[in-house]
Protein backbone atom coordinates (compact mmCIF):
# COMPACT_ATOMS: atom_id res chain seq x y z
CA UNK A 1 11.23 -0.01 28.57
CA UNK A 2 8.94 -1.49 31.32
CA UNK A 3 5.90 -3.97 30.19
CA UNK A 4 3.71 -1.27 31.78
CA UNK A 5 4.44 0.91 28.63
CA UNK A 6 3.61 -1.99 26.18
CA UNK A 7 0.93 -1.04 24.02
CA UNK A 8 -0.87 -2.71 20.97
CA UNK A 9 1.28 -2.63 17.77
CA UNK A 10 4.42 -2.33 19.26
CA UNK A 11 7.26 -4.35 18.53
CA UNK A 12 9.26 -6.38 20.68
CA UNK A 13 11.78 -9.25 21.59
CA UNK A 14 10.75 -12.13 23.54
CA UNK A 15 12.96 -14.84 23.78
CA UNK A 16 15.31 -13.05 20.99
CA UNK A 17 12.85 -13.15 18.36
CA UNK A 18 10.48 -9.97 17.28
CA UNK A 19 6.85 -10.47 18.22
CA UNK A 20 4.65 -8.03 17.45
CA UNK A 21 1.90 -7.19 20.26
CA UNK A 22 -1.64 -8.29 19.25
CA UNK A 23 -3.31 -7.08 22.46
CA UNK A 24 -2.80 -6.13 25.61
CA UNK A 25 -3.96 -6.10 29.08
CA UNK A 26 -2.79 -4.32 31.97
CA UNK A 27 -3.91 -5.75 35.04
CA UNK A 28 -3.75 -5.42 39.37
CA UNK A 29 -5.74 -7.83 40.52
CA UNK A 30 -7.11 -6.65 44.26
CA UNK A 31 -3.90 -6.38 46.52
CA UNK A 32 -1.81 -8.12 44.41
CA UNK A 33 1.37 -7.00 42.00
CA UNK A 34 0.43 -5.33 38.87
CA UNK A 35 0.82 -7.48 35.72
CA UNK A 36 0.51 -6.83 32.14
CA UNK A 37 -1.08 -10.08 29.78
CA UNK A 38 -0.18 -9.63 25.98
CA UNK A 39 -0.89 -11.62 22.92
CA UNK A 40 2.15 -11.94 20.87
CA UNK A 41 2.69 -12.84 17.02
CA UNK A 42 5.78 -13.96 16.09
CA UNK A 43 6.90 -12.03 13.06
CA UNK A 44 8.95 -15.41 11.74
CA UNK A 45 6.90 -18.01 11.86
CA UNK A 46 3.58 -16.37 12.86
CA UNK A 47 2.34 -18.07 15.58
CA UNK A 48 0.59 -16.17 18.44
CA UNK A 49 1.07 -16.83 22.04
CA UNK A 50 -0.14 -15.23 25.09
CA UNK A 51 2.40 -13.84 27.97
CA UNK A 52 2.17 -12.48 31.19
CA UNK A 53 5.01 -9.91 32.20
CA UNK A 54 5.14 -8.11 35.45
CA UNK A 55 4.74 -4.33 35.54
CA UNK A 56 7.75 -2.71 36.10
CA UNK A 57 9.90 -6.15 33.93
CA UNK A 58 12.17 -5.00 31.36
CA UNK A 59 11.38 -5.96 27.40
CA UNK A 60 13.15 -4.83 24.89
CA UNK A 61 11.28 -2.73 21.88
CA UNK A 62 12.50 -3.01 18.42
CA UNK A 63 12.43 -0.38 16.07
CA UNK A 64 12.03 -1.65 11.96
CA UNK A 65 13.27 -0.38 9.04
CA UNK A 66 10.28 0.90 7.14
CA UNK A 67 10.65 1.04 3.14
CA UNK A 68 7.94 2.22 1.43
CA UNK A 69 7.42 -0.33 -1.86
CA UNK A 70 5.36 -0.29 -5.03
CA UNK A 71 3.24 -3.48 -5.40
CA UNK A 72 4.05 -4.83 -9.12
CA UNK A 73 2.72 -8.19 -9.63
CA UNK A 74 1.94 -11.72 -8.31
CA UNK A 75 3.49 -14.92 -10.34
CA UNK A 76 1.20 -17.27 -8.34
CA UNK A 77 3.55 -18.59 -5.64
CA UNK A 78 5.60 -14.61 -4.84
CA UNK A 79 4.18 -11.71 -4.78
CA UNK A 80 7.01 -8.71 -6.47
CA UNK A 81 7.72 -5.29 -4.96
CA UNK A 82 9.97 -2.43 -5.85
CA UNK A 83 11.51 0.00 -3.39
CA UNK A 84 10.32 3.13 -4.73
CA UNK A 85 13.86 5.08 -3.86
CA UNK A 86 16.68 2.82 -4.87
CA UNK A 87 14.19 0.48 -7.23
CA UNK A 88 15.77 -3.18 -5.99
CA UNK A 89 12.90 -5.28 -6.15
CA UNK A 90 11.70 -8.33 -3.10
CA UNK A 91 9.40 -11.47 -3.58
CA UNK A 92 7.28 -12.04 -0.43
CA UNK A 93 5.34 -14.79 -0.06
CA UNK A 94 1.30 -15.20 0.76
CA UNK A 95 3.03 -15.99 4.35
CA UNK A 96 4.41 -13.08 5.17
CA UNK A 97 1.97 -10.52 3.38
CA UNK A 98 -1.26 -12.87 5.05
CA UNK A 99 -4.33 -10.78 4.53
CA UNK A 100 -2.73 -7.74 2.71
CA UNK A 101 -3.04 -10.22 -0.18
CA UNK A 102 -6.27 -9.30 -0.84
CA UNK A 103 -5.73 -5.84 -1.37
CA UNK A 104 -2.88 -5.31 -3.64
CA UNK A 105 -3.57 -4.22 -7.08
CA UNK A 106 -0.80 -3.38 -9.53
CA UNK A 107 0.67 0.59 -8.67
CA UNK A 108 -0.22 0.37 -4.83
CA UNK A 109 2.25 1.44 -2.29
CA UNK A 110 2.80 0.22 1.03
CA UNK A 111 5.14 0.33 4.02
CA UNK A 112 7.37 -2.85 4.34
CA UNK A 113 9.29 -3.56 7.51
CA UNK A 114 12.28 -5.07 8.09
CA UNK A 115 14.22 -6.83 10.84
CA UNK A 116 17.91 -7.80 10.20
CA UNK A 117 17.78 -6.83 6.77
CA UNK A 118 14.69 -9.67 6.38
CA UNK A 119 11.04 -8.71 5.68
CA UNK A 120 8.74 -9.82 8.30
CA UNK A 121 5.91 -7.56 7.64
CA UNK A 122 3.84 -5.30 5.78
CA UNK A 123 1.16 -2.00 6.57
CA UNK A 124 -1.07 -1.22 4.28
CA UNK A 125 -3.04 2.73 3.39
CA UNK A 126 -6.47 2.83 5.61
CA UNK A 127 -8.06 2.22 2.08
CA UNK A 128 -7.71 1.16 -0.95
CA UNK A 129 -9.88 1.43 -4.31
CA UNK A 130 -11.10 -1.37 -6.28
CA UNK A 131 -13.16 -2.72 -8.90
CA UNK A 132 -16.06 -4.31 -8.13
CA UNK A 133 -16.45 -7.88 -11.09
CA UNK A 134 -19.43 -9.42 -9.64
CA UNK A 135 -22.51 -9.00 -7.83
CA UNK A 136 -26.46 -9.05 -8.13
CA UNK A 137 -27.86 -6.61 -10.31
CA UNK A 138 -30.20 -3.74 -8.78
CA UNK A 139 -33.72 -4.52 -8.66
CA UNK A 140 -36.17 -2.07 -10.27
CA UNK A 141 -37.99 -0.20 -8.02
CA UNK A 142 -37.09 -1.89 -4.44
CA UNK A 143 -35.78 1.48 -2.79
CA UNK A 144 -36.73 -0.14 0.40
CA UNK A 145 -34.74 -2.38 0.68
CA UNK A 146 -31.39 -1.56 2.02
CA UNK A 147 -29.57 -4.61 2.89
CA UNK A 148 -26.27 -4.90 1.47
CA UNK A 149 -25.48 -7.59 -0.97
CA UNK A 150 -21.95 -9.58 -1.59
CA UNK A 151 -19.68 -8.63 -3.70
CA UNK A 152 -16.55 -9.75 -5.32
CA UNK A 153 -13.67 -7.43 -5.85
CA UNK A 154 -10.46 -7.30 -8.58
CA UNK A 155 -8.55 -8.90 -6.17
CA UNK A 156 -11.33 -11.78 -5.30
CA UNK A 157 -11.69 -10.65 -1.81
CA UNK A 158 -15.83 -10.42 -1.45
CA UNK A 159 -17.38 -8.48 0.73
CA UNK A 160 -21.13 -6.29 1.32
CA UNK A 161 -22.02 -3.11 -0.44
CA UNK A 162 -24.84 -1.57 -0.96
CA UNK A 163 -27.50 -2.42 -3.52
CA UNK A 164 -26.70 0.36 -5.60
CA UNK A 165 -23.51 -0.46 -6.72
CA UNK A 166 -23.05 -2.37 -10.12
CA UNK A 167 -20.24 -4.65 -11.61
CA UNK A 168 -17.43 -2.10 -12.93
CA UNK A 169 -17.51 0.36 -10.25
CA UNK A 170 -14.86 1.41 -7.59
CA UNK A 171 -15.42 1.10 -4.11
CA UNK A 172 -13.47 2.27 -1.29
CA UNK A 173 -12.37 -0.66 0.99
CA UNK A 174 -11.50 -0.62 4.64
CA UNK A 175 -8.26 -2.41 5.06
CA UNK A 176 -8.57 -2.70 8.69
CA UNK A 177 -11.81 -4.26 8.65
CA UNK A 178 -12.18 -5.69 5.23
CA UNK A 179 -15.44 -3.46 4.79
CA UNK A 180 -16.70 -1.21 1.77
CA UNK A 181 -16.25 2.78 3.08
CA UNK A 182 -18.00 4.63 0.35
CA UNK A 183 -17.62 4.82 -3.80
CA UNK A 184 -14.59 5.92 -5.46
């Protein structure tokens, strides 16, 4: 395909090796050739670089193979899925799954990719539920106030919710943003 169709999420080879496109910019400056400026993450060591490609240059897009896997449990250093079709079961590292970490609770499934066989990557649902263990109780009586207050989920990922909710319920967390959506 021609770096003109690049578009954020995509992946594709650079130098032999999938990157997966962070952002993207397409760009004519005045009277000059059209270029397009990406940020690329390198799905095997994850580092990010930025590269410029001309409009019409050829990259190559790579197409993973997506398994959908149940998260089962972490042993400290792996974290263990099962493929929910033929049941094998992977260990990923904190590396590979980087902030997905912080939303996997025993049960959940998510999409893995794979590149030669390898997993380089993970995509998790829009939300996922959790339990909130910790935060400031409600104070009596201040329905003024409606700033949000921290608070830290089953997983130990913290983030701001509203002052009505209490330790033990469920809240419905953006995994995009890291942000509380509603109660559960």
């Amino acid at each position: 395909m021609q770096a003109s169709s690049i578009r954020k999420g995509m992946i594709i080879s650079y130098q032999g090796i999938p990157h997966r496109v962070m952002e993207f910019q397409h760009r004519t400056p005045g009277n000059l050739r059209a270029f397009v400026q990406v940020r690329l993450r390198n799905l095997q060591s994850g580092a990010s670089i930025d590269v410029r490609f001309s409009a019409t240059e050829s990259v190559e897009r790579i197409v993973l193979d997506v398994q959908e896997m149940e998260y089962l449990y972490s042993d400290g250093t792996f974290h263990h899925f099962m493929n929910v079709e033929t049941f094998e079961q992977i260990a990923l590292g904190d590396e590979a799954l980087g902030d997905a970490v912080d939303y996997l609770t025993p049960g959940l499934t998510i999409q893995i990719q794979f590149f030669d066989g390898q997993p380089i990557g993970v995509e998790l649902p829009s939300t996922v539920d959790l339990t909130v263990v910790q935060t400031e109780p409600e104070i009596k009586g201040a329905t003024a106030s409606n700033s949000p207050k921290p608070a830290r989920l089953e997983t130990g990922l913290t983030i701001q919710v509203p002052p009505f909710i209490k330790e033990g319920d469920r809240v419905r967390v953006s995994t995009s943003e890291g942000t509380y959506v509603e109660r559960a």
